[in-house]
C-alpha atoms as a PDB file:
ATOM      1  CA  UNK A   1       0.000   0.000   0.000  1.00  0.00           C
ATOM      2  CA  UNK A   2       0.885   3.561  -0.635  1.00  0.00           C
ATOM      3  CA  UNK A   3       0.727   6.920   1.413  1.00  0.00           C
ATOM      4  CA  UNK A   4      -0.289  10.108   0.991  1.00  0.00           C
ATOM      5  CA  UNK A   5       3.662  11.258   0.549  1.00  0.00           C
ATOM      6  CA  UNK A   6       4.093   8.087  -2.328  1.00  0.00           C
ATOM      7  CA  UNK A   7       6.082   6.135   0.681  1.00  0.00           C
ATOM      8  CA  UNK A   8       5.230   2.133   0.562  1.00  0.00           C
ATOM      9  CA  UNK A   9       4.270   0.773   4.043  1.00  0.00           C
ATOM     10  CA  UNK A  10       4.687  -2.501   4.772  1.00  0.00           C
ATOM     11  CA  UNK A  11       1.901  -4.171   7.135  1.00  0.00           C
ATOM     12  CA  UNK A  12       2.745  -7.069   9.162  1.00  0.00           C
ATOM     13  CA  UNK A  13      -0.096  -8.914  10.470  1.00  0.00           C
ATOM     14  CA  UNK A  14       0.773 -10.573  13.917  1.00  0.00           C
ATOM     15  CA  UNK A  15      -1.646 -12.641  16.273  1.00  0.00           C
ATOM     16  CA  UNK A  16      -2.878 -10.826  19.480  1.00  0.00           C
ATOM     17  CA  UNK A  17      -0.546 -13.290  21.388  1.00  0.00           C
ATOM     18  CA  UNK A  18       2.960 -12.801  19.609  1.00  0.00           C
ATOM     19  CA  UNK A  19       2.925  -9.263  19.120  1.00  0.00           C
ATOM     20  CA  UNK A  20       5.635  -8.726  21.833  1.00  0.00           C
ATOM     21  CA  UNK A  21       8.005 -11.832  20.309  1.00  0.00           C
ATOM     22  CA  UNK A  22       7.808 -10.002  17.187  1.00  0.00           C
ATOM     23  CA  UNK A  23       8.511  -6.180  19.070  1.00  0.00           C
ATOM     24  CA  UNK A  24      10.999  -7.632  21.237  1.00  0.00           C
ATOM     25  CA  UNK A  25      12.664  -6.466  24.280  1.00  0.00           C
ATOM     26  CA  UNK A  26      13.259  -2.561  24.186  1.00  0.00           C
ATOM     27  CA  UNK A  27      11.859  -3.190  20.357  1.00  0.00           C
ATOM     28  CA  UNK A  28      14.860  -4.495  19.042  1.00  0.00           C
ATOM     29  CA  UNK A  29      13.403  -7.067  16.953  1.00  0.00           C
ATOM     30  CA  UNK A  30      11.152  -4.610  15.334  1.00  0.00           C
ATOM     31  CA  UNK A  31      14.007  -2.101  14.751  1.00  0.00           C
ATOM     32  CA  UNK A  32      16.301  -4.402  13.092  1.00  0.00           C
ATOM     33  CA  UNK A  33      13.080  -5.018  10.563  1.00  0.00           C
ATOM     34  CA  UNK A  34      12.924  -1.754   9.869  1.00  0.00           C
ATOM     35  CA  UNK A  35      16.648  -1.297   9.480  1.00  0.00           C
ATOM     36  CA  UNK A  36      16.836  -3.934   6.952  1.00  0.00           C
ATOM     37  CA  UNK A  37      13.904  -2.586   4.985  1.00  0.00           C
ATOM     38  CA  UNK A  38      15.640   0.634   4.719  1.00  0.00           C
ATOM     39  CA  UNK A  39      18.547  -0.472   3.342  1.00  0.00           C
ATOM     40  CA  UNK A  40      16.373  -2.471   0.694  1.00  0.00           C
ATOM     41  CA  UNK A  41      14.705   0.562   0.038  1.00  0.00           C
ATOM     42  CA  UNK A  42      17.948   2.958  -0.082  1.00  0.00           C
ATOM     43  CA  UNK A  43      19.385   0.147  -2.805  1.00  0.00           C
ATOM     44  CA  UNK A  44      15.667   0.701  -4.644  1.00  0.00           C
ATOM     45  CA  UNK A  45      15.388   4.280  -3.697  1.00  0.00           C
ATOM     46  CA  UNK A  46      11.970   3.757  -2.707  1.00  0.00           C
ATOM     47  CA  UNK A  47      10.555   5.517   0.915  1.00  0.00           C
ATOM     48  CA  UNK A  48       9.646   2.422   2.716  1.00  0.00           C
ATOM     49  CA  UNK A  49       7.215   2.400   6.410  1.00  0.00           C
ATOM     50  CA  UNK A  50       6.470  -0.774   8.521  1.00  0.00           C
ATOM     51  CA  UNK A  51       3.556  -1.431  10.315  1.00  0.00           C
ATOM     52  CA  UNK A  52       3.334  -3.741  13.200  1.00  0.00           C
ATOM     53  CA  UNK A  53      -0.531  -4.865  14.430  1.00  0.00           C
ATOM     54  CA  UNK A  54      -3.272  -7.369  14.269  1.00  0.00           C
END
């Protein structure tokens, strides 16, 4: 899906139950998604979001 601003976002649909696994402690786990989809999208240079939720 697209934004307003053209960027792509990303939604990753996680159960009620294993949204903190996929967080992580002090949200690392979720930060090192979004640092590998940035550098994906710097090689592309495409503005890239992630959205974590059920």
């Amino acid at each position: 899906e697209h934004d307003d601003h053209g960027r792509i976002i990303i939604h990753l649909d996680v159960a009620e139950d294993d949204i903190g696994r996929v967080i992580g402690r002090d949200g690392r786990i979720a930060t090192a998604m979004r640092s590998l989809i940035k550098v994906a999208a710097i090689r592309e240079d495409v503005r890239v979001g992630l959205e974590i939720g059920d």
